[in-house]
Protein backbone atom coordinates (compact mmCIF):
# COMPACT_ATOMS: atom_id res chain seq x y z
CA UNK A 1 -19.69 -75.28 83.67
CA UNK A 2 -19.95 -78.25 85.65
CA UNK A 3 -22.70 -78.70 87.99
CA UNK A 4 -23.40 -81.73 90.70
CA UNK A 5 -25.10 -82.48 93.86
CA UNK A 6 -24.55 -80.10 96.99
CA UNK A 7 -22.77 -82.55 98.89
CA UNK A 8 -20.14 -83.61 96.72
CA UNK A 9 -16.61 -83.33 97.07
CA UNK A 10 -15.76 -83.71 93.35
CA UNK A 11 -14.37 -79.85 91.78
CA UNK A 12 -13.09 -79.50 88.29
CA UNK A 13 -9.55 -78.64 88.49
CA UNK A 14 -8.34 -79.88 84.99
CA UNK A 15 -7.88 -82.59 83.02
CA UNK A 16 -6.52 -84.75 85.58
CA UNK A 17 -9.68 -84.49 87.72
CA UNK A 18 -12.00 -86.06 85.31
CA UNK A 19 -9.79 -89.74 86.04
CA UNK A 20 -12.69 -92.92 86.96
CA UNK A 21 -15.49 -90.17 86.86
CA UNK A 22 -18.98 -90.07 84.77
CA UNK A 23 -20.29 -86.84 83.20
CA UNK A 24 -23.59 -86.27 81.36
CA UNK A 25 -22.82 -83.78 78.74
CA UNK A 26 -25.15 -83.26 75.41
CA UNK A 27 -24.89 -84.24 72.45
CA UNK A 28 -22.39 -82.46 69.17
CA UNK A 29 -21.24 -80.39 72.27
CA UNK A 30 -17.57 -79.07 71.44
CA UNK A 31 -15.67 -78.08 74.89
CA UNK A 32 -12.46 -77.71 73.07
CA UNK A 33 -10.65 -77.56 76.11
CA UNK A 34 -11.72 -81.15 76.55
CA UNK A 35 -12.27 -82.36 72.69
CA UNK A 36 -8.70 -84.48 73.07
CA UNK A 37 -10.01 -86.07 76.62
CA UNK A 38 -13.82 -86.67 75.40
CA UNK A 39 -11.72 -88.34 72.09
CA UNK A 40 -9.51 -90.60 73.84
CA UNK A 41 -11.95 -91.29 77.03
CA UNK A 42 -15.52 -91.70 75.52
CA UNK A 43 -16.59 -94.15 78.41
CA UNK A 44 -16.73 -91.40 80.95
CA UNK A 45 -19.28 -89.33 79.11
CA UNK A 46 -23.22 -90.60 78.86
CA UNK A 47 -24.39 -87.89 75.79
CA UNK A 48 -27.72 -86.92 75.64
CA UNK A 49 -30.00 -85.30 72.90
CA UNK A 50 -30.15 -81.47 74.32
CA UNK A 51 -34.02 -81.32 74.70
CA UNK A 52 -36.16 -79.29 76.86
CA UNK A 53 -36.13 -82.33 79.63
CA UNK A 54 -32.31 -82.72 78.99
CA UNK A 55 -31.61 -80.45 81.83
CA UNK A 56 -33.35 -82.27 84.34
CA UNK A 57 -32.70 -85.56 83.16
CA UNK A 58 -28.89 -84.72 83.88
CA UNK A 59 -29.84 -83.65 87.50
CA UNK A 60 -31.71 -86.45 87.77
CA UNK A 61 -28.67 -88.98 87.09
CA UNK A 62 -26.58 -86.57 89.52
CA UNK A 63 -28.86 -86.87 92.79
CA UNK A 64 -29.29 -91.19 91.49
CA UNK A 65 -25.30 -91.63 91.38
CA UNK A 66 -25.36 -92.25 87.91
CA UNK A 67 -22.91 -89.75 86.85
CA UNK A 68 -20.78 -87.05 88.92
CA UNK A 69 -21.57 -84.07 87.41
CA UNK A 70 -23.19 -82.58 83.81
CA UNK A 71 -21.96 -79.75 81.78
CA UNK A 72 -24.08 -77.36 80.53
CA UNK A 73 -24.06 -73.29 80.38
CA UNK A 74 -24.74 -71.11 83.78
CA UNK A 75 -27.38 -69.39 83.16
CA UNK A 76 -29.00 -71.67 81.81
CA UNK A 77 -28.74 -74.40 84.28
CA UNK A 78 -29.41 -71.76 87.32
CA UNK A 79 -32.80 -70.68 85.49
CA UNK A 80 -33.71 -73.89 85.01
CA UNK A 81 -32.74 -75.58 88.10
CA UNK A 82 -34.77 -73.12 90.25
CA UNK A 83 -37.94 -73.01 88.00
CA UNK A 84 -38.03 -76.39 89.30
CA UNK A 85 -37.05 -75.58 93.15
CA UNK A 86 -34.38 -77.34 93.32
CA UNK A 87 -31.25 -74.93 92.73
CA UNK A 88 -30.03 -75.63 96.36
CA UNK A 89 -29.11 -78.79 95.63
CA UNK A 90 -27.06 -78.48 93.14
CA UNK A 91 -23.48 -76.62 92.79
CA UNK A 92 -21.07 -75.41 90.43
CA UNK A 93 -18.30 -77.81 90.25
CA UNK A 94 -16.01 -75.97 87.76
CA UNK A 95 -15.32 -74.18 85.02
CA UNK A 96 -13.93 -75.62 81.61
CA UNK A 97 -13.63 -72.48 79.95
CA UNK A 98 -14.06 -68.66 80.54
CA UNK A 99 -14.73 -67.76 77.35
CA UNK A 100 -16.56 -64.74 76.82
CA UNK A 101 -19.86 -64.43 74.43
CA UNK A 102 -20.01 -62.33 71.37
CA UNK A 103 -22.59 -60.59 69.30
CA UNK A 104 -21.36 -60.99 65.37
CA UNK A 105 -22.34 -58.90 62.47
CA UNK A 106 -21.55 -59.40 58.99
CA UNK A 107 -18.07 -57.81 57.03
CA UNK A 108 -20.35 -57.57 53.85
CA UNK A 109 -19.14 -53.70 52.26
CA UNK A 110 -22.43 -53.08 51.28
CA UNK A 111 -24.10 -53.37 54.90
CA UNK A 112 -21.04 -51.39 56.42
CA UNK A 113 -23.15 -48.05 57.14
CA UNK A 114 -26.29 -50.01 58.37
CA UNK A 115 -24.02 -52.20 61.03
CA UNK A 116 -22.39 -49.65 62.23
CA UNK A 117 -25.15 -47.96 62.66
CA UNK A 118 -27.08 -51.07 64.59
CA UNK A 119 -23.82 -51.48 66.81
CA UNK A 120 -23.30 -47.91 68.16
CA UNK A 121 -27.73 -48.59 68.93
CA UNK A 122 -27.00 -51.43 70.53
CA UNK A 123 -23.96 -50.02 72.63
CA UNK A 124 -26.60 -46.95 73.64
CA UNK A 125 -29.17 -49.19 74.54
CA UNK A 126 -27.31 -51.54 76.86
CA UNK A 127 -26.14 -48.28 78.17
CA UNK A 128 -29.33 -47.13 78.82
CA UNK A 129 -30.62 -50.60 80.39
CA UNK A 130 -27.94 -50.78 82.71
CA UNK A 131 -28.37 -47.40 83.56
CA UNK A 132 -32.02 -47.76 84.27
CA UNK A 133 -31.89 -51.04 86.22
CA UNK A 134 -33.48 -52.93 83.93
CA UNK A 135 -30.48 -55.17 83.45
CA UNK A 136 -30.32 -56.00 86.97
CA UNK A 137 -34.16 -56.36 87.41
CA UNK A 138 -34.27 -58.89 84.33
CA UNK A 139 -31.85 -60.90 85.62
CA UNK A 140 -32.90 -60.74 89.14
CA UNK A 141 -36.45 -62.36 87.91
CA UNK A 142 -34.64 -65.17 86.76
CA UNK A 143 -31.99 -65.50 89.58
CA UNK A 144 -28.90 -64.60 87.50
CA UNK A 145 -26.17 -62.24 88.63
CA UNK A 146 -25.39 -59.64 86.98
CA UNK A 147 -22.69 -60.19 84.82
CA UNK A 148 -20.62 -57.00 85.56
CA UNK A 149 -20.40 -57.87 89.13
CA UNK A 150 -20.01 -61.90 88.32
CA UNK A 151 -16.46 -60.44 86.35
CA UNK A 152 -15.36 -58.04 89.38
């Protein structure tokens, strides 16, 4: 997701909109929507070491002028940015990619009974969470939405 100051005209449409514009994006970071672009355009990006201070170091350079906009995961940034008080101004400028998120377990034969087992808990539990409203109170306490209305 890109993120930049309030007041800023600049969206993420595509590739094309990334033309004479500076992005702070961490370091070994693979978009692979844009591995090609970051490849053939390396001047536009300023990479930093992700760190605990790399999310507000990226702000930072967005409110200075120093780059348009940083990349970096939703929640993440949303948390973050209004820990700090200063979530309003900021914006999401875009999406690269709306890839979902999943849990893995391992194909090993000899686990096969035990995984199963720890995916149809896991399926009962987030069941049971949502059901309850912890989901939504957990995610309220750190000013997420909920994902199942984010998708609707």
């Amino acid at each position: 997701m890109f993120f930049n100051d309030i007041d800023s005209q600049w969206h993420f449409t595509g590739i094309d909109s990334l033309a004479n514009k500076q992005f702070g994006l961490a370091n070994d970071t693979s978009l692979e929507e844009l591995n090609s672009y970051l490849a053939e355009n390396p001047e536009q990006f300023q990479f930093q070491p992700y760190h605990e201070r790399y999310l507000i170091q990226q702000a930072r350079k967005v409110k200075r002028g120093r780059i348009e906009a940083f990349l970096f995961t939703y929640n993440s940034t949303i948390y973050e940015l209004k820990k700090r008080g200063i979530a309003e101004q900021f914006k999401s400028a875009g999406c690269v990619t709306n890839a979902q998120s999943y849990m893995a377990f391992t194909p090993k034969v000899d686990h096969t009974m035990r995984i199963k087992r720890m995916m149809e808990r896991f399926d009962r539990e987030i069941i049971r969470l949502r059901e309850n409203g912890f989901i939504r109170q957990t995610l309220q306490s750190y000013g997420l939405p909920d994902w199942d209305e984010h998708q609707k």
